[in-house]
C-alpha atoms as a PDB file:
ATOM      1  CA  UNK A   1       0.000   0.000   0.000  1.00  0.00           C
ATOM      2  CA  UNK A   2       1.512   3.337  -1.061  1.00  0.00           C
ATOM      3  CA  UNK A   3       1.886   6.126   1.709  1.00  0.00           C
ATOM      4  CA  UNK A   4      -1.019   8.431  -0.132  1.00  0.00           C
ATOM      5  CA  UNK A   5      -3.389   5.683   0.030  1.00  0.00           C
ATOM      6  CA  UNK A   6      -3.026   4.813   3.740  1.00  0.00           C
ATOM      7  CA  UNK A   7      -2.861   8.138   4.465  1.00  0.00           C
ATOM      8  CA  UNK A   8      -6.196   8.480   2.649  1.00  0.00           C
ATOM      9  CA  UNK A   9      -7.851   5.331   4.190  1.00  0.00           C
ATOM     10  CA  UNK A  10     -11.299   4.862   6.217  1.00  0.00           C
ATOM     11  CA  UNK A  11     -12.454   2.327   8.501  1.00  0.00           C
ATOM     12  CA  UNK A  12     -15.911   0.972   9.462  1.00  0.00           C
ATOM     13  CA  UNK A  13     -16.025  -0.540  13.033  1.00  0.00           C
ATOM     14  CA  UNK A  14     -12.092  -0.215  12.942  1.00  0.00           C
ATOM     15  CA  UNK A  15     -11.956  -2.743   9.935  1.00  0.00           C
ATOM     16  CA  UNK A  16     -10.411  -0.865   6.710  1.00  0.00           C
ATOM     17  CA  UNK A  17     -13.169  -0.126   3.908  1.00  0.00           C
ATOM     18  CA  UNK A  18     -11.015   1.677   1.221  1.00  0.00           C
ATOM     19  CA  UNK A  19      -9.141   4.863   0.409  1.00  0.00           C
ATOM     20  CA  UNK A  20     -10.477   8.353  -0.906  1.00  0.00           C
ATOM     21  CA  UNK A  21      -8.864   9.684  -4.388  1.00  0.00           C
ATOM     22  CA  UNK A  22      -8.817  13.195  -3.608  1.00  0.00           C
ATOM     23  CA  UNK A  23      -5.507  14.670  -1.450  1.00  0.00           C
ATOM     24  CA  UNK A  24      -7.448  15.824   1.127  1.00  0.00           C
ATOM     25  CA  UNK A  25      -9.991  14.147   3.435  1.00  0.00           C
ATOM     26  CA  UNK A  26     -13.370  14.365   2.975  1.00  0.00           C
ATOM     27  CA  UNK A  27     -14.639  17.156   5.654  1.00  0.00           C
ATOM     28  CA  UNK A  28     -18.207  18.494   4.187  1.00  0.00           C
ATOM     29  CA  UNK A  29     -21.117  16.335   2.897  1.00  0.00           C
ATOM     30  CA  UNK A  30     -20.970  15.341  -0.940  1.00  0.00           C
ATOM     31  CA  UNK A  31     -20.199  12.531  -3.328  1.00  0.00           C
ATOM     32  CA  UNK A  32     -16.265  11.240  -2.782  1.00  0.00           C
ATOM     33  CA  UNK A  33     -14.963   8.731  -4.883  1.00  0.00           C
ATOM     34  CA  UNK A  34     -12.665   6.018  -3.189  1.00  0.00           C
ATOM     35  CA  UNK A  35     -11.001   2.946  -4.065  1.00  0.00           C
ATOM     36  CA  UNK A  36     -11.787   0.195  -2.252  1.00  0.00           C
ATOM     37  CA  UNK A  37     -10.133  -2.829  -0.343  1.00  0.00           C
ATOM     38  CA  UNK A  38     -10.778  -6.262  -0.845  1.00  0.00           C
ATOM     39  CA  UNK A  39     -11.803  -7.804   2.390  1.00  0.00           C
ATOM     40  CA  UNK A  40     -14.569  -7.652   5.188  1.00  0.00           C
ATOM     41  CA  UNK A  41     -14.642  -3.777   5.982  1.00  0.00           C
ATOM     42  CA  UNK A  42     -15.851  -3.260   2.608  1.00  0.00           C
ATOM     43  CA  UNK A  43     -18.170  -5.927   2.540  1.00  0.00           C
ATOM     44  CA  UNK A  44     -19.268  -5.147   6.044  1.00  0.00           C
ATOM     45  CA  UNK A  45     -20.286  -1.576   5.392  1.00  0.00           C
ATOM     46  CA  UNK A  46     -21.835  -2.528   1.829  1.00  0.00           C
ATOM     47  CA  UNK A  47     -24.059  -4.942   3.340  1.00  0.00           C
ATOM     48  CA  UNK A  48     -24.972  -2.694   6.500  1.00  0.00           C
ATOM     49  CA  UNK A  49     -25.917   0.435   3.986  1.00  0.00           C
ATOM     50  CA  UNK A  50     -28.980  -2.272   2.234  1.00  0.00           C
ATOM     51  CA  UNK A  51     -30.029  -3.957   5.719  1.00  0.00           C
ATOM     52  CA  UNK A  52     -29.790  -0.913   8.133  1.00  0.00           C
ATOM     53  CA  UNK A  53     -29.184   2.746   6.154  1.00  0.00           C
ATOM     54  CA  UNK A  54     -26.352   5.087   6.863  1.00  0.00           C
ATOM     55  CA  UNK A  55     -23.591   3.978   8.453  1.00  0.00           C
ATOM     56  CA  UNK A  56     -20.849   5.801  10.955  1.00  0.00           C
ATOM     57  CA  UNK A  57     -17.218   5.522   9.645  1.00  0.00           C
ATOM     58  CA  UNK A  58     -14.164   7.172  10.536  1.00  0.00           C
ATOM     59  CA  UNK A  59     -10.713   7.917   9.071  1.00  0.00           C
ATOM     60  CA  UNK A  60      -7.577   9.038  10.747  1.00  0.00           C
ATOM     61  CA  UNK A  61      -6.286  12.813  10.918  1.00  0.00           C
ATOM     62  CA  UNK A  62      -3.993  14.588  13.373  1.00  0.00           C
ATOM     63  CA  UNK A  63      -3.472  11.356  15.332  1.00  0.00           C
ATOM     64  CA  UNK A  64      -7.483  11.444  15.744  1.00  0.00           C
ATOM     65  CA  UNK A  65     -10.498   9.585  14.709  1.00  0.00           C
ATOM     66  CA  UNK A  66     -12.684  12.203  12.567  1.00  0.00           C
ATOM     67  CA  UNK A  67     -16.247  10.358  12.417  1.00  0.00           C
ATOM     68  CA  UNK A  68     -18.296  10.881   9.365  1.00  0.00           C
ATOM     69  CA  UNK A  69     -21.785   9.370   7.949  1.00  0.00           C
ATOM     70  CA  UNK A  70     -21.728   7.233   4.668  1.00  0.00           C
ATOM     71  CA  UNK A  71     -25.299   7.866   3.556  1.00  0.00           C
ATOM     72  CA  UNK A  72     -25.130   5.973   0.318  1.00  0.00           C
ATOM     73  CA  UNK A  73     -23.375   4.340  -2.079  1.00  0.00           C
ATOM     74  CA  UNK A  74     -24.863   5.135  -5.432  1.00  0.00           C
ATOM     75  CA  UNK A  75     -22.016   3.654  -7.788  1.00  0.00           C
ATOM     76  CA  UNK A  76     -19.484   1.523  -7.464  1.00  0.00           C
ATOM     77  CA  UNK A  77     -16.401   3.831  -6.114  1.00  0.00           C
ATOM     78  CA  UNK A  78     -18.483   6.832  -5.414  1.00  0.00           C
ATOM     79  CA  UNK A  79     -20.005   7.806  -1.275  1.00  0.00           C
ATOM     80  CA  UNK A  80     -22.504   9.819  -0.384  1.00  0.00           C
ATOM     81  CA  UNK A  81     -21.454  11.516   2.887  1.00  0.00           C
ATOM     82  CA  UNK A  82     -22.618  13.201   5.670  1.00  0.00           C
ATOM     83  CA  UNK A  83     -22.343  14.448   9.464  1.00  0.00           C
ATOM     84  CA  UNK A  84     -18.944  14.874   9.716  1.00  0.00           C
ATOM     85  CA  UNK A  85     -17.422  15.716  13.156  1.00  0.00           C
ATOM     86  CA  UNK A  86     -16.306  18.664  13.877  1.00  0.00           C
ATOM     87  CA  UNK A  87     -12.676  18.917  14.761  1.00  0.00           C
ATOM     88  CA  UNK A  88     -10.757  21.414  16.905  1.00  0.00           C
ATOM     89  CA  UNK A  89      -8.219  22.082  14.300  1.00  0.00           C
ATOM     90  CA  UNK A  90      -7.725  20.545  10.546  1.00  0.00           C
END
């Protein structure tokens, strides 16, 4: 895994789900693309989304967990997000 894309990494329940394209973190709601992992955290979340709704995920910044809402997943590689937590400094 290249330094960008763990850098760039999210987690649901602490399990890894993928990796957002942009350089920066998500931090606003809208449509992200990401790349995704092979493994349970992806399929975990995918299958939560259809049985339950939105789902609370998190990604690592400043040495923090910065929580955020995936909403939907309306294409394969694309999240729509939401409710992002509010940190003390970015």
């Amino acid at each position: 895994m290249r330094a960008d894309q763990k850098a760039n990494s999210f987690f649901f329940e602490d399990r890894p789900v993928g990796y957002f394209e942009d350089d920066q973190l998500p931090c606003s709601p809208g449509s992200y693309r990401y790349v995704p992992y092979r493994g349970p955290g992806h399929l975990q979340l995918q299958q939560a989304l259809v049985s339950q709704g939105p789902q609370r995920c998190h990604y690592i910044a400043k040495n923090a967990k910065r929580y955020f809402t995936v909403v939907a997943c309306p294409a394969h590689g694309l999240l729509e997000l939401a409710n992002f937590d509010v940190p003390d400094a970015f």
